[in-house]
Protein backbone atom coordinates (compact mmCIF):
# COMPACT_ATOMS: atom_id res chain seq x y z
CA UNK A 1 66.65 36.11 333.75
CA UNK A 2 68.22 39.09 336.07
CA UNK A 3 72.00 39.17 335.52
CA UNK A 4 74.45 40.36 338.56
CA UNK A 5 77.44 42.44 338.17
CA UNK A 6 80.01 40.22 340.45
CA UNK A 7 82.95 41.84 341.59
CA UNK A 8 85.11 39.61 339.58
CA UNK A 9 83.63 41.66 336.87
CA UNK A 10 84.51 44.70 338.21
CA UNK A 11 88.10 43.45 338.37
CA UNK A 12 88.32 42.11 335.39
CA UNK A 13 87.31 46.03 333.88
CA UNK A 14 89.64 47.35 336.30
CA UNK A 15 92.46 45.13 335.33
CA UNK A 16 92.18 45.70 331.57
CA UNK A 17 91.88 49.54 332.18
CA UNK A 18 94.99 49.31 333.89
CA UNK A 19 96.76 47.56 331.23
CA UNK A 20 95.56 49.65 328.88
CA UNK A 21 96.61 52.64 330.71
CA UNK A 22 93.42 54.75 330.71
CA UNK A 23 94.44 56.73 333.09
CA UNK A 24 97.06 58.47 330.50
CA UNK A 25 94.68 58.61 327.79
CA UNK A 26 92.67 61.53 330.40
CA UNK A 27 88.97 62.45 330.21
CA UNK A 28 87.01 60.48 327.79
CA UNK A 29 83.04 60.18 326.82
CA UNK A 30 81.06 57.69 328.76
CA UNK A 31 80.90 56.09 325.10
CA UNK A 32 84.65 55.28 324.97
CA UNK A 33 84.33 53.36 328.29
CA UNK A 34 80.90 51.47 327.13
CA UNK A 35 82.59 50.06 324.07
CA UNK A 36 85.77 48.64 326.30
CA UNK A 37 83.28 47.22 329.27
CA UNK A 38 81.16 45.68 326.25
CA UNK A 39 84.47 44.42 324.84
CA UNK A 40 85.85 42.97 327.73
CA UNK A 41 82.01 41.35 329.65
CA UNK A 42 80.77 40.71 326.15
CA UNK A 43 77.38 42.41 327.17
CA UNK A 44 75.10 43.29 324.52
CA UNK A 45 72.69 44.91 326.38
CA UNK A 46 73.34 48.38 327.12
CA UNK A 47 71.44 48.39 330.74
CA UNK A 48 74.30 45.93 331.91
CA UNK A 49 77.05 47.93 330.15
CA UNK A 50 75.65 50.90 332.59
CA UNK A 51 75.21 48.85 335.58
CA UNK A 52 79.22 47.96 335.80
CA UNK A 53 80.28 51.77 334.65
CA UNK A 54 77.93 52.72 337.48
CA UNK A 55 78.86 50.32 339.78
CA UNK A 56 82.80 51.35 339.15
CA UNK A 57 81.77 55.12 339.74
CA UNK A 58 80.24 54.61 342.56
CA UNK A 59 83.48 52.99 343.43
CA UNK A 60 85.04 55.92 343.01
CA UNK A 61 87.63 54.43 340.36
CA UNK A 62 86.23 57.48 338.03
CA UNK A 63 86.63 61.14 338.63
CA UNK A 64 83.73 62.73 336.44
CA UNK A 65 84.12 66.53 334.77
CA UNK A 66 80.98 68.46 333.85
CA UNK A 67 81.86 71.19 331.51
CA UNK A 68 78.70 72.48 329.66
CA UNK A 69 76.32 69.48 328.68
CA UNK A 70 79.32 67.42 328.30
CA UNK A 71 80.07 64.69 331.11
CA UNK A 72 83.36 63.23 330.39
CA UNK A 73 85.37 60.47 332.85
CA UNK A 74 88.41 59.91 334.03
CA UNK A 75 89.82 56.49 335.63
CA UNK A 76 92.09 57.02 338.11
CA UNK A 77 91.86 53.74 340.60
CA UNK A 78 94.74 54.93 342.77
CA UNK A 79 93.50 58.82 343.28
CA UNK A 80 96.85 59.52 341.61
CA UNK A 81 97.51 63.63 340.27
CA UNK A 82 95.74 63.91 336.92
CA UNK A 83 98.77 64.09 334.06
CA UNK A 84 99.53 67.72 332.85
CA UNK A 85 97.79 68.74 330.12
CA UNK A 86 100.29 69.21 327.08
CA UNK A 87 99.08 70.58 323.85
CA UNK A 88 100.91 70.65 320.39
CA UNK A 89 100.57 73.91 318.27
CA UNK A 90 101.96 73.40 314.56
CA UNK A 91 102.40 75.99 312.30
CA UNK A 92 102.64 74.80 308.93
């Protein structure tokens, strides 16, 4: 039996991402987002977990970075300006 992605799917991902605020959290591993899109669909099968991360990329709700080997992503639905970068230094 072929399963489709519906777009009440997608929204539902979009919606929790949102709620979660993702887009604070910045650039994350494709892994991060598979384990919330398996959470929220509760898809087992990885080729399904792909389809609607695809699907939402091609979207453009992601911005993807390619440093290296490493692909990371980004949601951003609203193509707002990516949050600074702040980094804590601690000398003990």
């Amino acid at each position: 039996m072929k399963m489709v992605i519906t777009d009440d799917i997608l929204k539902l991902c979009i919606l929790y991402f949102e709620l979660r605020n993702t887009f604070n959290v910045g650039f994350m591993r494709y892994s991060h987002f598979k384990n919330m899109i398996r959470y929220i669909t509760n898809f087992t099968e990885h080729r399904l977990i792909r389809q609607v991360f695809q699907k939402l990329l091609n979207k453009q709700y992601f911005i993807k970075n390619k440093s290296g080997r490493a692909t990371k992503y980004h949601f951003n639905p609203c193509n707002r300006d990516l949050p600074p970068y702040s980094h804590i230094v601690c000398f003990d």
